[in-house]
PDB file of N, CA and C in Angstrom:
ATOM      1  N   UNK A   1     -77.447 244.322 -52.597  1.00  0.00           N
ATOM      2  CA  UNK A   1     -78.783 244.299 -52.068  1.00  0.00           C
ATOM      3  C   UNK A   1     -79.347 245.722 -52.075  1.00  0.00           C
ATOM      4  N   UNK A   2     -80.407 245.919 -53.026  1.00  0.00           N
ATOM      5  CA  UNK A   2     -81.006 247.199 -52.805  1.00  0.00           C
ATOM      6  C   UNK A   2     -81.819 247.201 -51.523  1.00  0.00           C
ATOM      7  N   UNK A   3     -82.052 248.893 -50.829  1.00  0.00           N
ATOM      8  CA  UNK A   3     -82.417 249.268 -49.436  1.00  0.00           C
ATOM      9  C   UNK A   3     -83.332 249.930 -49.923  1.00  0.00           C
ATOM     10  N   UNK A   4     -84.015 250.018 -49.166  1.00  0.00           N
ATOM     11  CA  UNK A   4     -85.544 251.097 -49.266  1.00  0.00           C
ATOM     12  C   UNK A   4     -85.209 252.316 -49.641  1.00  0.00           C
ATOM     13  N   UNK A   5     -83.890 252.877 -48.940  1.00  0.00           N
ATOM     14  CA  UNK A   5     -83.372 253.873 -48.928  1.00  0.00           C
ATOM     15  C   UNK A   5     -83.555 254.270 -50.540  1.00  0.00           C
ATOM     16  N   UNK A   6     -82.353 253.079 -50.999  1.00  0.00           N
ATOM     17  CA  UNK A   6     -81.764 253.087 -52.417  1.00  0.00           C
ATOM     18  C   UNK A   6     -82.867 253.253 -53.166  1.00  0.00           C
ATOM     19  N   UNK A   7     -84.259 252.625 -52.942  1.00  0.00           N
ATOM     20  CA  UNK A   7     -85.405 253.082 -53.896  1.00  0.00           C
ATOM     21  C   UNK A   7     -85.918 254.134 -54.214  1.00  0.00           C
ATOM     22  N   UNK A   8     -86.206 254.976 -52.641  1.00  0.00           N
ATOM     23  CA  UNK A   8     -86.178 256.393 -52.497  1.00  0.00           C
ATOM     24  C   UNK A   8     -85.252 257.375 -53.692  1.00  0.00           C
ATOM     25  N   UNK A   9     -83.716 256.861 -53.183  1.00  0.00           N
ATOM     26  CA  UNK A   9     -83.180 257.586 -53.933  1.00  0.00           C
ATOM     27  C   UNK A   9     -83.258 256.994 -55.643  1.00  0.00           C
ATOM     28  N   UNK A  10     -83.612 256.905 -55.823  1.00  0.00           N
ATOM     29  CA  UNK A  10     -83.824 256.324 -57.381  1.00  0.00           C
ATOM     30  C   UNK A  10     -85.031 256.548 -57.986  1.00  0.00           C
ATOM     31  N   UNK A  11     -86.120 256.823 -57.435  1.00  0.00           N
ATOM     32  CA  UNK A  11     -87.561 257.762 -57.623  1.00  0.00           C
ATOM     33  C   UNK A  11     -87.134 258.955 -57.696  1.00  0.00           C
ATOM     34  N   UNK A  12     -86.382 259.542 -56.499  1.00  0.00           N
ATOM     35  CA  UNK A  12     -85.863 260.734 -56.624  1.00  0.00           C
ATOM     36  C   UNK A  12     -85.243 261.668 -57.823  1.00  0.00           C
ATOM     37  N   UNK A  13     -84.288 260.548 -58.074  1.00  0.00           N
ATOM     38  CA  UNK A  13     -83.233 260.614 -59.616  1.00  0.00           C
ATOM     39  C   UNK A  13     -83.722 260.553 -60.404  1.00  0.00           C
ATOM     40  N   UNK A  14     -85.222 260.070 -60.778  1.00  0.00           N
ATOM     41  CA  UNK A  14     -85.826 260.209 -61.778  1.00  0.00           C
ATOM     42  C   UNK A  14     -86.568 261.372 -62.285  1.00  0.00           C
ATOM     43  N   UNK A  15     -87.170 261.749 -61.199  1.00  0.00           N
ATOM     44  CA  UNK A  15     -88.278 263.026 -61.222  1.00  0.00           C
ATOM     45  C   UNK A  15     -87.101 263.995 -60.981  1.00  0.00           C
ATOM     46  N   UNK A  16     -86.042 264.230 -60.086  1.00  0.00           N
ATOM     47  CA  UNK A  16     -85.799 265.297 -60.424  1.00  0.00           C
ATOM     48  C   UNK A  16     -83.774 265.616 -59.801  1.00  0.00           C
ATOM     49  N   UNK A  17     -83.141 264.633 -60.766  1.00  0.00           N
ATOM     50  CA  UNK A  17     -81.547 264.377 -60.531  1.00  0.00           C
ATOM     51  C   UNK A  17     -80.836 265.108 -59.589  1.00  0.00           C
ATOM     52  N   UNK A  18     -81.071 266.637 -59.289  1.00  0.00           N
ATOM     53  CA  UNK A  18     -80.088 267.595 -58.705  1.00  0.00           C
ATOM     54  C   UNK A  18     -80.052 267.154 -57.081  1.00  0.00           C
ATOM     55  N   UNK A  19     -81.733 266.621 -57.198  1.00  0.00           N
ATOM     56  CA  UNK A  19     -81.942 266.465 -55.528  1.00  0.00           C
ATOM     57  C   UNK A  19     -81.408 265.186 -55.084  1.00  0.00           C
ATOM     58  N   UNK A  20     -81.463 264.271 -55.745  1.00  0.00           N
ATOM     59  CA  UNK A  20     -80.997 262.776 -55.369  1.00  0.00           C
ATOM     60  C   UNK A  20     -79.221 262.973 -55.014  1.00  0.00           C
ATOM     61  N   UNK A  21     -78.632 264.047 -56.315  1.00  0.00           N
ATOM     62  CA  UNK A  21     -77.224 264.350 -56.373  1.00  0.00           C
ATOM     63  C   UNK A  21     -76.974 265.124 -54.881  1.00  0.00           C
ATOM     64  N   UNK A  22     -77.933 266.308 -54.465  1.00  0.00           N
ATOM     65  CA  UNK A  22     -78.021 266.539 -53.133  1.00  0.00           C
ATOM     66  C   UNK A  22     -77.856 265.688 -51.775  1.00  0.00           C
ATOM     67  N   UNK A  23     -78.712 264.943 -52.112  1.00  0.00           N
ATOM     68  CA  UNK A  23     -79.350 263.961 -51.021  1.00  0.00           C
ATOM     69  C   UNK A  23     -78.060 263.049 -50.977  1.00  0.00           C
ATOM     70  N   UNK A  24     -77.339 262.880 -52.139  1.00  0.00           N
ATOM     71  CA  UNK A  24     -75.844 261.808 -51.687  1.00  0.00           C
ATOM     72  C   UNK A  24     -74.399 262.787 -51.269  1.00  0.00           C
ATOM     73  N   UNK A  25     -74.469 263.545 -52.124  1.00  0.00           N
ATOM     74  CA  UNK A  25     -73.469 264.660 -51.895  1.00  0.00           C
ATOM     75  C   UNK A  25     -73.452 265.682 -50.879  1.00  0.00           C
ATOM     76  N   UNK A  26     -74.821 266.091 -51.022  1.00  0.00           N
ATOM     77  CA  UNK A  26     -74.458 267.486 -49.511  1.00  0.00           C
ATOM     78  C   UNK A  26     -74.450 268.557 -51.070  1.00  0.00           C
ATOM     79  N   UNK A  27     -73.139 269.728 -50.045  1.00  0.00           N
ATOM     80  CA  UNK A  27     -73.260 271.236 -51.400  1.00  0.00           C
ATOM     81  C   UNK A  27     -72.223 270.673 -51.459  1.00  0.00           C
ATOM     82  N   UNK A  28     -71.948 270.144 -52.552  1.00  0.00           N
ATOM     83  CA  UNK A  28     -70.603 270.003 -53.069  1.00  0.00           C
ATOM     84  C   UNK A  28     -70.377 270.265 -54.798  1.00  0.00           C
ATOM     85  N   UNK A  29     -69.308 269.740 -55.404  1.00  0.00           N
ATOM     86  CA  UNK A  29     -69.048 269.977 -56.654  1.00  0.00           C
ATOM     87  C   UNK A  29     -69.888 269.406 -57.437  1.00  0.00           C
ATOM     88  N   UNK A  30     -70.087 268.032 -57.099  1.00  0.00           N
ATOM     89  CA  UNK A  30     -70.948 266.833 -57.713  1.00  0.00           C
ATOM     90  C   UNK A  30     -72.155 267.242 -57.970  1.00  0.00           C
ATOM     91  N   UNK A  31     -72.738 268.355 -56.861  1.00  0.00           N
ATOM     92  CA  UNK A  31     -73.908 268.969 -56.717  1.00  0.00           C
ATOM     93  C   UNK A  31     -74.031 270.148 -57.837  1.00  0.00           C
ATOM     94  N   UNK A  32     -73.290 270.616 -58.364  1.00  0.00           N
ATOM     95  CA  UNK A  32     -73.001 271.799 -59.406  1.00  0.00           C
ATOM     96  C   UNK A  32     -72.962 271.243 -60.190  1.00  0.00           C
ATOM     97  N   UNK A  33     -72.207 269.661 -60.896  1.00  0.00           N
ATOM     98  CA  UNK A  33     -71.625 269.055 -61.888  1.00  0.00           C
ATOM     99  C   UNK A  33     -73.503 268.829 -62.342  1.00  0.00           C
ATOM    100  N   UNK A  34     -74.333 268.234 -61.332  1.00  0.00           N
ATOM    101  CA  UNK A  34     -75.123 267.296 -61.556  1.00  0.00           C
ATOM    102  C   UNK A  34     -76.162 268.740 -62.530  1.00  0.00           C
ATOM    103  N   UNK A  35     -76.240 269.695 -61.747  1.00  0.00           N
ATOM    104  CA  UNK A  35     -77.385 270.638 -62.152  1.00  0.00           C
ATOM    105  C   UNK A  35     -76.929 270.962 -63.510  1.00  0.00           C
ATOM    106  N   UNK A  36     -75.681 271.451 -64.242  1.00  0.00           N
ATOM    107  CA  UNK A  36     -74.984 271.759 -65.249  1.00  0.00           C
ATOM    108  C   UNK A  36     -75.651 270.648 -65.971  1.00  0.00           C
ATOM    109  N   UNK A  37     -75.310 268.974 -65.881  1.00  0.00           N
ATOM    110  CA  UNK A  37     -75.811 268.110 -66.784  1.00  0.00           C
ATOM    111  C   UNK A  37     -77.366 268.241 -66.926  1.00  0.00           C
ATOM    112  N   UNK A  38     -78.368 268.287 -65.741  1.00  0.00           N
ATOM    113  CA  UNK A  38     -79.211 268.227 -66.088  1.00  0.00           C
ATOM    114  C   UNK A  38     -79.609 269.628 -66.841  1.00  0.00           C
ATOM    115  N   UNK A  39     -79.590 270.996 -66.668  1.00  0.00           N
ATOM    116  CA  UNK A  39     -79.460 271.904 -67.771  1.00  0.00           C
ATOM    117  C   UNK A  39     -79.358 271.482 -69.248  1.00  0.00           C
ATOM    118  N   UNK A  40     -78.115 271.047 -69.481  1.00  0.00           N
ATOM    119  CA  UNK A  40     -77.730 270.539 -70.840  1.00  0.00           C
ATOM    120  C   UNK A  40     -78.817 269.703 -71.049  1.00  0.00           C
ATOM    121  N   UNK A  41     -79.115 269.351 -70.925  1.00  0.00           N
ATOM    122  CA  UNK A  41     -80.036 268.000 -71.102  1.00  0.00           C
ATOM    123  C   UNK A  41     -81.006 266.925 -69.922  1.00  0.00           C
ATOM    124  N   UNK A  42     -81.613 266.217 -70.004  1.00  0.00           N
ATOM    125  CA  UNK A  42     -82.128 266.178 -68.658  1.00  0.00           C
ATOM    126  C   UNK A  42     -81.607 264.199 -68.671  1.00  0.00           C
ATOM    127  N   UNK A  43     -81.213 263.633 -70.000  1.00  0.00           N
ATOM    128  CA  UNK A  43     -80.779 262.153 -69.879  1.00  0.00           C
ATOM    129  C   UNK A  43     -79.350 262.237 -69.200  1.00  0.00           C
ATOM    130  N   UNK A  44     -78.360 263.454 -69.256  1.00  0.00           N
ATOM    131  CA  UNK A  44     -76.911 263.756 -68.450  1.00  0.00           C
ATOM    132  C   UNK A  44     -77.030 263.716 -67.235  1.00  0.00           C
ATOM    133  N   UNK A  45     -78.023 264.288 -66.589  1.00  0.00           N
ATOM    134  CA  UNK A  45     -78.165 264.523 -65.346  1.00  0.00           C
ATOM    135  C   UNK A  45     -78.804 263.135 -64.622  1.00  0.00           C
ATOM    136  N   UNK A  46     -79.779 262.743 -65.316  1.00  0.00           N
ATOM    137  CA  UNK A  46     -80.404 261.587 -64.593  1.00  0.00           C
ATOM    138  C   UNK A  46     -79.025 260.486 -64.924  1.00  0.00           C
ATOM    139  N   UNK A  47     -78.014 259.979 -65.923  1.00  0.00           N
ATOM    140  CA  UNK A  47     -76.753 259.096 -65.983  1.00  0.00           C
ATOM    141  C   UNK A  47     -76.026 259.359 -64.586  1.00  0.00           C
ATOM    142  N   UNK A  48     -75.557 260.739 -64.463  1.00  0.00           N
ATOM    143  CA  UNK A  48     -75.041 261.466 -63.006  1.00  0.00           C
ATOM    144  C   UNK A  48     -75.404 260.950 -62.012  1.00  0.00           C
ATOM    145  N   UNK A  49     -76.543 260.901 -61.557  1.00  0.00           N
ATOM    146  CA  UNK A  49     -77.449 260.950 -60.776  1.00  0.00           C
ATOM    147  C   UNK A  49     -76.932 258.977 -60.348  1.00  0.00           C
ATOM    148  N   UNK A  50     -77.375 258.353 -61.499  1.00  0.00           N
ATOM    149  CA  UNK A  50     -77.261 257.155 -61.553  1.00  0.00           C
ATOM    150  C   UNK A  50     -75.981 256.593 -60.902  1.00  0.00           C
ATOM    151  N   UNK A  51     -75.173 257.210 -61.551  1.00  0.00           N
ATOM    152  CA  UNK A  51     -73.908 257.005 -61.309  1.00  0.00           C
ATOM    153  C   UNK A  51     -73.364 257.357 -59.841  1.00  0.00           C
ATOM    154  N   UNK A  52     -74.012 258.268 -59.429  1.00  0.00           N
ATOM    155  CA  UNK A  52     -73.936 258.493 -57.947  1.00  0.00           C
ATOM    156  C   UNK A  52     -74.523 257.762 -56.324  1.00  0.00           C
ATOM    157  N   UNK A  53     -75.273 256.818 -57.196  1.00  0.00           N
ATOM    158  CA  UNK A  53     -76.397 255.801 -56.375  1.00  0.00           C
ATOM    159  C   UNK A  53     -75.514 255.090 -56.258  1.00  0.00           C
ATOM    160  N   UNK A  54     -75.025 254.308 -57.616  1.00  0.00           N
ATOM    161  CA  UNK A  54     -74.197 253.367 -57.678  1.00  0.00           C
ATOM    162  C   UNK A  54     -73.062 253.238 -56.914  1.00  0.00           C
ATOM    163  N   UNK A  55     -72.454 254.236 -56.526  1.00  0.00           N
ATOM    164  CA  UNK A  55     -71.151 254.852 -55.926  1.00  0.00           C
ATOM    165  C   UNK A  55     -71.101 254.478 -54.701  1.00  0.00           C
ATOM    166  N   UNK A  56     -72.637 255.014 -54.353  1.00  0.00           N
ATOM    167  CA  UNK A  56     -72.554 254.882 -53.074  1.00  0.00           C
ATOM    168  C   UNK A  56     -73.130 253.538 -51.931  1.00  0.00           C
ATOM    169  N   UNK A  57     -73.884 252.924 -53.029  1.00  0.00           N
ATOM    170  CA  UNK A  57     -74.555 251.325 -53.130  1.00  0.00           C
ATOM    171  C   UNK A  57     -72.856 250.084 -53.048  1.00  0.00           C
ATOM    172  N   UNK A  58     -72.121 250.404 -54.227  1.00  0.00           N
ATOM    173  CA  UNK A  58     -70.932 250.401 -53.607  1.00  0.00           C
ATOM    174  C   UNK A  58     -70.525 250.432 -52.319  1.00  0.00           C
ATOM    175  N   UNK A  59     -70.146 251.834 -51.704  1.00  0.00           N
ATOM    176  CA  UNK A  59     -69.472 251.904 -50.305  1.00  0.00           C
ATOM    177  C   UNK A  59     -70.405 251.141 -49.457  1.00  0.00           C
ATOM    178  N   UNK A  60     -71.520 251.349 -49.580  1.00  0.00           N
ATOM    179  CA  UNK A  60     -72.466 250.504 -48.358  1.00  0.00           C
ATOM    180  C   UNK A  60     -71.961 249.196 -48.272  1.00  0.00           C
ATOM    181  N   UNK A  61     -71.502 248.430 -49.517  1.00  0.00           N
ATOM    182  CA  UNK A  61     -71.503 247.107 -49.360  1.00  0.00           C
ATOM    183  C   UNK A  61     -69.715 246.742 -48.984  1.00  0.00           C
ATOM    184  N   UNK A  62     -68.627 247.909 -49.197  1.00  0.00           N
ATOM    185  CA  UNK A  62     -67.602 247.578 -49.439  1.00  0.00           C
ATOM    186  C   UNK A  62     -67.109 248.287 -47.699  1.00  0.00           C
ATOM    187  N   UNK A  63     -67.809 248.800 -47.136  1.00  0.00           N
ATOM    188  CA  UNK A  63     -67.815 249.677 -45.976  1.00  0.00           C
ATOM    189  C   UNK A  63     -68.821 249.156 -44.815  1.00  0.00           C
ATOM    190  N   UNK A  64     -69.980 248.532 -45.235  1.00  0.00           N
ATOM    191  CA  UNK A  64     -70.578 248.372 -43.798  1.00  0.00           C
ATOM    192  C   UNK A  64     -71.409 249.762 -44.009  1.00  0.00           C
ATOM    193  N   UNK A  65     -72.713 249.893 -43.402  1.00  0.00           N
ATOM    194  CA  UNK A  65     -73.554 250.806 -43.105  1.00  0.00           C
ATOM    195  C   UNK A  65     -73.035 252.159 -42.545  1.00  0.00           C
ATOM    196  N   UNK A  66     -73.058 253.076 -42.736  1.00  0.00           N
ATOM    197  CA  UNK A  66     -72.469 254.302 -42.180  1.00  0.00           C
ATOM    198  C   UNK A  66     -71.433 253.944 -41.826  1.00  0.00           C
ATOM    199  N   UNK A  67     -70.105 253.213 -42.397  1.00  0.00           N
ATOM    200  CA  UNK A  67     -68.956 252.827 -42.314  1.00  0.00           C
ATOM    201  C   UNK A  67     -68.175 253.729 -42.855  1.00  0.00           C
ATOM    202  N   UNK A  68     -68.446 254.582 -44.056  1.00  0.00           N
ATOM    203  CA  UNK A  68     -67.917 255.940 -44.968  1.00  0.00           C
ATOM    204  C   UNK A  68     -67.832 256.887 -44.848  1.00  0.00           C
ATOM    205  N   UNK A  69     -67.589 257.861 -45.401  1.00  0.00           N
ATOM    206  CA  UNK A  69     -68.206 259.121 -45.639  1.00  0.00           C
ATOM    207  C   UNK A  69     -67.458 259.614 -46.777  1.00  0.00           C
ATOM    208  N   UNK A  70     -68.311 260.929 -47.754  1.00  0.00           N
ATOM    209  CA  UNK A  70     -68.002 261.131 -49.123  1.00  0.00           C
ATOM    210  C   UNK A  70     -66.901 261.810 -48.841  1.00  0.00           C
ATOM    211  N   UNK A  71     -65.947 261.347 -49.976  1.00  0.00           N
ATOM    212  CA  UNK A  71     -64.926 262.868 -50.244  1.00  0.00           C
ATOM    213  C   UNK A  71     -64.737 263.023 -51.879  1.00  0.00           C
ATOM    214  N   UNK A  72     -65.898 263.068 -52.408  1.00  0.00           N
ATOM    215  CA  UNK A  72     -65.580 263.870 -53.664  1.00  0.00           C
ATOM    216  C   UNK A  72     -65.251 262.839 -54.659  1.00  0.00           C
ATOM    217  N   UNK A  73     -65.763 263.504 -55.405  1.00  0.00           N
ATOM    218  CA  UNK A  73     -66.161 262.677 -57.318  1.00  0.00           C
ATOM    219  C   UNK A  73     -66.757 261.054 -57.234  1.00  0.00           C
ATOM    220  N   UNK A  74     -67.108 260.690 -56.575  1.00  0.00           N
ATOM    221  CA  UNK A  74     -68.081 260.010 -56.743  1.00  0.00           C
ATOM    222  C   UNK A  74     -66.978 258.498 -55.714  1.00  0.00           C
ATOM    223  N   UNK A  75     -66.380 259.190 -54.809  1.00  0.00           N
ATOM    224  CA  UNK A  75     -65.358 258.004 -54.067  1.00  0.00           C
ATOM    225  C   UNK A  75     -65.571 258.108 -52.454  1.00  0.00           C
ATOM    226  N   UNK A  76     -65.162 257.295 -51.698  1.00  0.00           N
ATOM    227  CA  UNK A  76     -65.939 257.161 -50.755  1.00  0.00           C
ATOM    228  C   UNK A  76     -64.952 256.866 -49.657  1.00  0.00           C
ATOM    229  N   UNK A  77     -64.402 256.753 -48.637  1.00  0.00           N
ATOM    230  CA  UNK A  77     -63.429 256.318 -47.563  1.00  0.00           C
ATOM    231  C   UNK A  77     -63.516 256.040 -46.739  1.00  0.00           C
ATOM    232  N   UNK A  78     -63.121 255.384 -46.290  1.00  0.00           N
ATOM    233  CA  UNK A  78     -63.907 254.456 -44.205  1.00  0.00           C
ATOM    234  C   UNK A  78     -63.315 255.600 -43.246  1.00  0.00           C
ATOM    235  N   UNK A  79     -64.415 255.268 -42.296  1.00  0.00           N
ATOM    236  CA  UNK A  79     -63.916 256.171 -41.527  1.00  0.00           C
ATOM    237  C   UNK A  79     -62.581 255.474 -40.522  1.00  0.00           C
ATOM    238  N   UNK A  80     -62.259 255.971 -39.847  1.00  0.00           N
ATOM    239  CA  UNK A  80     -60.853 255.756 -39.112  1.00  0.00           C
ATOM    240  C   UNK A  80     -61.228 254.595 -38.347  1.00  0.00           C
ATOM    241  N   UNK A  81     -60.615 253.131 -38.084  1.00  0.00           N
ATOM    242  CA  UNK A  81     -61.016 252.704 -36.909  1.00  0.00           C
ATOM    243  C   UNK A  81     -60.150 253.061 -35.894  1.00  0.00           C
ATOM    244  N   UNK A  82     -60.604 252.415 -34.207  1.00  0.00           N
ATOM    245  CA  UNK A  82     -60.011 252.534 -33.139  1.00  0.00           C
ATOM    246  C   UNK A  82     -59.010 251.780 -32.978  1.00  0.00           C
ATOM    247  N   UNK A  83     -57.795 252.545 -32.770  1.00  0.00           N
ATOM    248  CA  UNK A  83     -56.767 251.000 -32.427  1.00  0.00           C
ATOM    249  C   UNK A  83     -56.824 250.063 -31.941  1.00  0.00           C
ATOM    250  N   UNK A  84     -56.463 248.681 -31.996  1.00  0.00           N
ATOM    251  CA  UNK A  84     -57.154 247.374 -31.480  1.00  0.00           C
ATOM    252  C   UNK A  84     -56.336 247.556 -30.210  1.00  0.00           C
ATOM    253  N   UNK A  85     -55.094 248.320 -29.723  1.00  0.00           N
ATOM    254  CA  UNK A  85     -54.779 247.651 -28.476  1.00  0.00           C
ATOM    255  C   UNK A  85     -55.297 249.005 -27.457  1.00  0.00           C
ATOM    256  N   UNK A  86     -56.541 249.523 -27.842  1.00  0.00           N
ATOM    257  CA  UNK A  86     -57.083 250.485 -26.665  1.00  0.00           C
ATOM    258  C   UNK A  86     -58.628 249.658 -26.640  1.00  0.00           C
ATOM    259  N   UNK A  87     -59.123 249.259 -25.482  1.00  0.00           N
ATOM    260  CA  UNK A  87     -60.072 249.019 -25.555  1.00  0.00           C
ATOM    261  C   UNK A  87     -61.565 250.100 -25.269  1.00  0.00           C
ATOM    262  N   UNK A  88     -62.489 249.808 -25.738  1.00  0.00           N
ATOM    263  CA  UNK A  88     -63.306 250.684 -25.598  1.00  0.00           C
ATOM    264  C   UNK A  88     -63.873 250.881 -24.394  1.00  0.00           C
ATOM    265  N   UNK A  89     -64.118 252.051 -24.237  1.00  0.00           N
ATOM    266  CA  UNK A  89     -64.213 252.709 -22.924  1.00  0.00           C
ATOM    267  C   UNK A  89     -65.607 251.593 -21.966  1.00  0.00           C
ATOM    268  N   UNK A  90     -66.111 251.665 -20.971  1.00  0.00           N
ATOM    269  CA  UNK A  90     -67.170 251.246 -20.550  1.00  0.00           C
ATOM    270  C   UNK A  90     -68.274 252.392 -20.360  1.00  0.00           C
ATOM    271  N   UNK A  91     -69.340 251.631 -20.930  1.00  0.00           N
ATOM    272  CA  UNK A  91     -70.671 252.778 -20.554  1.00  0.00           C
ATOM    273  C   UNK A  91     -70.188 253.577 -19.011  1.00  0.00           C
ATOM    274  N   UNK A  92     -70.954 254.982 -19.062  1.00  0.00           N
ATOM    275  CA  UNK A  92     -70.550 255.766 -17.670  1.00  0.00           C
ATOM    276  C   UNK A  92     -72.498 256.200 -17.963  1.00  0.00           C
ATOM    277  N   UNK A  93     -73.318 255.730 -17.103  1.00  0.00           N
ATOM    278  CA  UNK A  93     -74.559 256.053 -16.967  1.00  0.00           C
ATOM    279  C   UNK A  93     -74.432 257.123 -16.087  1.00  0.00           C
ATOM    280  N   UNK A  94     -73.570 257.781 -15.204  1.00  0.00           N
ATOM    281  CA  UNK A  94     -74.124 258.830 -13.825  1.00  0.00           C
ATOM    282  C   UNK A  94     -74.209 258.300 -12.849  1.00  0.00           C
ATOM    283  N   UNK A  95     -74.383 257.145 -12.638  1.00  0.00           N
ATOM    284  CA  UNK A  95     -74.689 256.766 -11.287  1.00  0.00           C
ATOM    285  C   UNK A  95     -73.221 256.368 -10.783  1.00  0.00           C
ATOM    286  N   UNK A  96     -72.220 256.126 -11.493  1.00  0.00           N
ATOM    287  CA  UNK A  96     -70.812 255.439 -10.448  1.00  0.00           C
ATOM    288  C   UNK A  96     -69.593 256.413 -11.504  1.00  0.00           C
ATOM    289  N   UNK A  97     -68.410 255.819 -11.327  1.00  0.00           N
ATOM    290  CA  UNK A  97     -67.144 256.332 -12.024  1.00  0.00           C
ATOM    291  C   UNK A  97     -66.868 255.920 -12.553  1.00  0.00           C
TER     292      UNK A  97
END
């Protein structure tokens, strides 16, 4: 299911790859890899680019919404869950203990 988000980033990738590669990556390698392709050429960088949507259109669906986070080359990892035999804490608003 494409997200609004995902459209964003895909306008983005078009007009101008390094930033979309930004916008998924952060400063990372992917972020160097992407500017190098688009240099060379500007159809390398926008494939990159592509390929990096995809990646992460992926984890959304294989992870749950902010279920991930990146670690590099275009792969993705859940974050830790809580052990099932601790239960989660109860709201503490201030007013009691």
């Amino acid at each position: 299911m494409v997200k609004a988000s995902d459209v964003v980033l895909i306008l983005v990738a078009i007009v101008f790859p390094p930033a979309a590669a930004a916008f998924i990556t952060g400063c990372s390698c992917d972020l160097l890899i992407n500017i190098c392709l688009t240099l060379l050429g500007y159809l390398p960088g926008h494939i990159h680019a592509f390929w990096l949507i995809y990646k992460r259109m992926q984890a959304e669906e294989r992870y749950g919404r902010g279920g991930y986070h990146y670690i590099g080359n275009g792969a993705y990892q859940p974050y830790p869950q809580a052990a099932p035999s601790q239960p989660a804490p109860a709201p503490y608003y201030g007013a009691t203990n």
